[in-house]
Protein backbone atom coordinates (compact mmCIF):
# COMPACT_ATOMS: atom_id res chain seq x y z
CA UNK A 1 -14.75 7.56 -21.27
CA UNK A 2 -12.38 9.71 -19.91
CA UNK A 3 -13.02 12.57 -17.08
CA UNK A 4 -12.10 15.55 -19.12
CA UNK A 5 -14.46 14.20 -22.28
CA UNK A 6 -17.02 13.40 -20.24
CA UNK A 7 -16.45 17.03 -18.70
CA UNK A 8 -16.57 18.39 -22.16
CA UNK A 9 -19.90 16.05 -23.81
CA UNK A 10 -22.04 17.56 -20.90
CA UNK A 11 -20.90 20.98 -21.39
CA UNK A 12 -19.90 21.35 -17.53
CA UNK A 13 -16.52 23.12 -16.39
CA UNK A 14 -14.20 21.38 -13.96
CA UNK A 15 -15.19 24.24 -11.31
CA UNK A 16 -18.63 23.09 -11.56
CA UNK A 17 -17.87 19.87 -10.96
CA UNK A 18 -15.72 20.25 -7.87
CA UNK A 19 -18.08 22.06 -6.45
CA UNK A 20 -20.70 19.86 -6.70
CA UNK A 21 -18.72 17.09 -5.70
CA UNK A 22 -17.70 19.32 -2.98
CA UNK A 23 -13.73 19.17 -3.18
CA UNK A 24 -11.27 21.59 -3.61
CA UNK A 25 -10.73 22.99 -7.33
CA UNK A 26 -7.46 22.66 -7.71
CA UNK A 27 -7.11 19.17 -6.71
CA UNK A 28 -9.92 18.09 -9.27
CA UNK A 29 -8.24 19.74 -11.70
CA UNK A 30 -5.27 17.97 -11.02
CA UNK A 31 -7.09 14.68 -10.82
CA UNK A 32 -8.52 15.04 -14.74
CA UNK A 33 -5.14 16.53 -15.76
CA UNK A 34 -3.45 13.01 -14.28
CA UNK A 35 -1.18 14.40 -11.57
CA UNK A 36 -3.28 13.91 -8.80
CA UNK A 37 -4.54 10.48 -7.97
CA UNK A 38 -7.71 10.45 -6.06
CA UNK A 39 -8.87 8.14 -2.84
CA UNK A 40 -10.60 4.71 -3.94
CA UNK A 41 -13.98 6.66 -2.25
CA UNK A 42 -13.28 9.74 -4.09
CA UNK A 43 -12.56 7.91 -7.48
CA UNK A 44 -16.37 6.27 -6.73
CA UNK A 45 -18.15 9.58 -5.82
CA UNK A 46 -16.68 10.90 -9.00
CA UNK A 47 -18.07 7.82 -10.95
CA UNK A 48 -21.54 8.01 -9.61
CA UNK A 49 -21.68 11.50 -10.49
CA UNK A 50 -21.31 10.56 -13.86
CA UNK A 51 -23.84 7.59 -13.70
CA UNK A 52 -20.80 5.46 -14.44
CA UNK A 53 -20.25 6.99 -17.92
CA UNK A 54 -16.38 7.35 -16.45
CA UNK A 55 -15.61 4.40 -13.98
CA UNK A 56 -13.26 4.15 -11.80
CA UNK A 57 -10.35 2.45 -13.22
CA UNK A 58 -10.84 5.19 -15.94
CA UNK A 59 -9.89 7.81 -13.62
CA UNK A 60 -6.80 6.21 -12.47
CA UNK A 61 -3.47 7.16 -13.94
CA UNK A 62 -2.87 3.98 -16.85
CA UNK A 63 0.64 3.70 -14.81
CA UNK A 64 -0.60 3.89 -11.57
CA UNK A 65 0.34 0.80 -8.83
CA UNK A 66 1.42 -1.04 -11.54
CA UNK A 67 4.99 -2.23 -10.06
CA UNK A 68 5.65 -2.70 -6.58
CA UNK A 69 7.36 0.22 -5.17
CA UNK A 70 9.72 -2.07 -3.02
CA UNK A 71 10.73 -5.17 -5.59
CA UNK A 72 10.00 -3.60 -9.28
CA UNK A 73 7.31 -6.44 -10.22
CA UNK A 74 4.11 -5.71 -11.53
CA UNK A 75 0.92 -6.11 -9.81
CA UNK A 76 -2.58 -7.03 -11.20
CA UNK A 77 -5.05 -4.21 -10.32
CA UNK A 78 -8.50 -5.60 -9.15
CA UNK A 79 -11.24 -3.75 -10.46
CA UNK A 80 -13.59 -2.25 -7.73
């Protein structure tokens, strides 16, 4: 499930989220928008806080670290 549906099923704003996660509202908005990427810890408090209804691939970009930013080639993500 995605961030912003999960936001939206339990009838809790993006404000109240951030602040009980305790980060900044802007950049959690940007992070369920897409054009902020979180930290790997930051990705996993967000997940817990969910119980895991959103994981953490889930709240990565699709695109993100998918080619290596020196040679072109895509990489295999592990899953965490």
């Amino acid at each position: 499930m995605k961030l912003k549906q999960y936001l939206k099923k339990v009838k809790l704003s993006s404000r109240d989220f951030a602040d009980f996660l305790g980060i900044n509202r802007s950049s959690f908005s940007g992070i369920v928008s897409g054009r902020r990427v979180p930290s790997k810890n930051l990705a996993k408090r967000i997940s817990a806080a969910t119980l895991n209804k959103v994981t953490v691939d889930e709240i990565f970009p699709e695109d993100y670290n998918n080619t290596c930013p020196c040679c072109g080639q895509r990489l295999k993500r592990k899953k965490l």
